[in-house]
C-alpha atoms as a PDB file:
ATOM      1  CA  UNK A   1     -17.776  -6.915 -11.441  1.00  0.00           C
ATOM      2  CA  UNK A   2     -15.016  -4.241 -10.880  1.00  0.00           C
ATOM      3  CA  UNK A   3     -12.625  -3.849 -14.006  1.00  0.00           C
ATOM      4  CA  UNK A   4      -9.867  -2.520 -11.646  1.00  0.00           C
ATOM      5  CA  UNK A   5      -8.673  -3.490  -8.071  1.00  0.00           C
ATOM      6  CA  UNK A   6      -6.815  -1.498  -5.828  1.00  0.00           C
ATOM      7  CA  UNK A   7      -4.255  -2.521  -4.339  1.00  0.00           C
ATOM      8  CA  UNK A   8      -3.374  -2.815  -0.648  1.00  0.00           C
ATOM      9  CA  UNK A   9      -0.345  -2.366   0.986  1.00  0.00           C
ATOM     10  CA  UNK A  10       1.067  -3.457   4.518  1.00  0.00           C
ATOM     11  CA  UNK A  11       4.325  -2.181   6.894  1.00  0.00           C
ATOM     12  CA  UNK A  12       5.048  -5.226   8.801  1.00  0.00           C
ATOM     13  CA  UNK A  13       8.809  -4.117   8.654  1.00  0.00           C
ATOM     14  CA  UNK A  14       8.631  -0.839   9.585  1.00  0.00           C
ATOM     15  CA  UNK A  15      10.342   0.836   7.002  1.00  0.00           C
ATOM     16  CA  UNK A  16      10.281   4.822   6.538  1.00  0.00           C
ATOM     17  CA  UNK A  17       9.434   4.508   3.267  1.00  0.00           C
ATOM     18  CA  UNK A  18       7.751   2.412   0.232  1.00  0.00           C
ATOM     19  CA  UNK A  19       7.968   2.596  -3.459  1.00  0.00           C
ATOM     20  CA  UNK A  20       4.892   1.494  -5.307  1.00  0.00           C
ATOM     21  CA  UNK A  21       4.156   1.345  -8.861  1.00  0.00           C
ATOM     22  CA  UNK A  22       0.290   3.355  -8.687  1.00  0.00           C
ATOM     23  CA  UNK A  23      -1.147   6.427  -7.466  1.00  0.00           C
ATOM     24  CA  UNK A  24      -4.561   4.984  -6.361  1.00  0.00           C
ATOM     25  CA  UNK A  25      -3.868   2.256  -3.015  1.00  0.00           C
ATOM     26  CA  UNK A  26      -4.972   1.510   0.541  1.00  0.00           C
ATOM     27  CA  UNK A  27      -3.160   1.152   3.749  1.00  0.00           C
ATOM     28  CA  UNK A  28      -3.584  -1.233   6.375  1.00  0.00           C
ATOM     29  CA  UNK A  29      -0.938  -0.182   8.564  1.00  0.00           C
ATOM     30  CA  UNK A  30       0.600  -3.854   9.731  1.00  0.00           C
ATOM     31  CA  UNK A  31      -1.231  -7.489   8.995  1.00  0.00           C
ATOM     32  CA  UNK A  32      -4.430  -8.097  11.807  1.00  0.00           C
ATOM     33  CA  UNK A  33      -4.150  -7.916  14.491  1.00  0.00           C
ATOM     34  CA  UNK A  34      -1.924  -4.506  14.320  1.00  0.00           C
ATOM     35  CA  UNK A  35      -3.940  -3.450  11.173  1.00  0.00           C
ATOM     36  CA  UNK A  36      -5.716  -0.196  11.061  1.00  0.00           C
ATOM     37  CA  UNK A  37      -8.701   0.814   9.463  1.00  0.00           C
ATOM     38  CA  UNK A  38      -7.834   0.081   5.373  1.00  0.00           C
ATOM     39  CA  UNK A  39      -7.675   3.702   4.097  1.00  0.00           C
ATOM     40  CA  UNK A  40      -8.116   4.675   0.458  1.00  0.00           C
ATOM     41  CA  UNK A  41      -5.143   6.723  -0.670  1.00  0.00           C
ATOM     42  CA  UNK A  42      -4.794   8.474  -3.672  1.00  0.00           C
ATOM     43  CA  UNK A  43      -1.835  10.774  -4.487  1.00  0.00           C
ATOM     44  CA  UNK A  44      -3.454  12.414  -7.728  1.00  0.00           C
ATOM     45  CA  UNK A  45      -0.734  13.986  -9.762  1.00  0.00           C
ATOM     46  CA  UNK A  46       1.724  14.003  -6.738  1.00  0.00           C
ATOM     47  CA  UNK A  47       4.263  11.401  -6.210  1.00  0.00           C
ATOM     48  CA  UNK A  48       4.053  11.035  -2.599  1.00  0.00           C
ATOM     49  CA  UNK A  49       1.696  10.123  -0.241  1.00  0.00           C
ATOM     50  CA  UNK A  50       1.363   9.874   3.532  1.00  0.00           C
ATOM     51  CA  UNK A  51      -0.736   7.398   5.426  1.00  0.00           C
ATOM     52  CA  UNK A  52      -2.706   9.010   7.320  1.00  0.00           C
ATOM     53  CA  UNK A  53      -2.497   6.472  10.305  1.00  0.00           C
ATOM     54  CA  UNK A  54       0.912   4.605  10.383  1.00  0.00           C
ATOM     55  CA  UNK A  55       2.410   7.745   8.833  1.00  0.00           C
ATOM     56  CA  UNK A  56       4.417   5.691   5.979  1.00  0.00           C
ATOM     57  CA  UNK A  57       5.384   7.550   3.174  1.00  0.00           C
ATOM     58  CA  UNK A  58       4.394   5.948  -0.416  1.00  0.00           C
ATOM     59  CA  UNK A  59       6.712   7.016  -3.215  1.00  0.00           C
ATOM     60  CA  UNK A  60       4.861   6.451  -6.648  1.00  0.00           C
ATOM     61  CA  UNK A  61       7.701   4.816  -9.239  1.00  0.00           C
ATOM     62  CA  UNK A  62       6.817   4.822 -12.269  1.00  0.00           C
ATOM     63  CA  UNK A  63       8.684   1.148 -13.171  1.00  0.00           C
ATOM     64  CA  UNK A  64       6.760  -0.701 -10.485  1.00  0.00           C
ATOM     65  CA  UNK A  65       4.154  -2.964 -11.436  1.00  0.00           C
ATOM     66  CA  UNK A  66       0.922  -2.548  -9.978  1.00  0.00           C
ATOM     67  CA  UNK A  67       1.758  -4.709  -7.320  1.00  0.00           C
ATOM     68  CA  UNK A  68       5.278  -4.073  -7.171  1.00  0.00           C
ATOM     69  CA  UNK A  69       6.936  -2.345  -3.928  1.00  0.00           C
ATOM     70  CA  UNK A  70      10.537  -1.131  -2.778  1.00  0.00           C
ATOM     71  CA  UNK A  71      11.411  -3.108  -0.517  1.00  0.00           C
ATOM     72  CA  UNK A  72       9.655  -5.917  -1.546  1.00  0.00           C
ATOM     73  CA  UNK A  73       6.801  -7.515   0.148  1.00  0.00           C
ATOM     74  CA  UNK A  74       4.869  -5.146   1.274  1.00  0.00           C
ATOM     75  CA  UNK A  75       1.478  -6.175  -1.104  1.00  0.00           C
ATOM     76  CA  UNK A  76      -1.004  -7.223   1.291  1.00  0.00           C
ATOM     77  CA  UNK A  77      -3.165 -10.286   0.346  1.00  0.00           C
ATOM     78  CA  UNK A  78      -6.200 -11.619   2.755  1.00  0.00           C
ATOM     79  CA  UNK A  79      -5.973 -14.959   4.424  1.00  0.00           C
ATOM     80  CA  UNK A  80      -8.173 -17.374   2.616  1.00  0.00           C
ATOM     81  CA  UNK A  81      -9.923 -20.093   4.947  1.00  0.00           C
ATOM     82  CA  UNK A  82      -8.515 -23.599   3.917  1.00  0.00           C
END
């Protein structure tokens, strides 16, 4: 069993711009069915990344949580079958 996850991130809003709280993510662009394909991202010992696909820009901030973002909301969970 993994020790860590990675987090994943959405852009259903649109924004410009995202402020997370780690370096190591994934993308998926907007929630299915506007995803695209969940990219790893990792901005090593910047503090900015680009998605490669939806073009957002992720700000790393150092007082974010691991699953913290700026705006909020933008932590992407899967849909679990009820």
């Amino acid at each position: 069993m993994a020790d860590h996850v990675v987090p994943h991130f959405h852009n259903d809003s649109g924004v410009a711009s995202i402020a997370i709280g780690v370096r190591e993510f994934m993308c998926v662009g907007a929630t299915a069915p506007f995803d695209h394909p969940h990219v790893f991202l990792d901005m090593g010992d910047d503090d900015e990344k680009i998605c490669p696909y939806c073009s957002t820009l992720y700000r790393y901030r150092a007082g974010l949580g691991a699953t913290d973002t700026d705006p909020p909301n933008h932590l992407f969970r899967e849909k679990t079958a009820a």
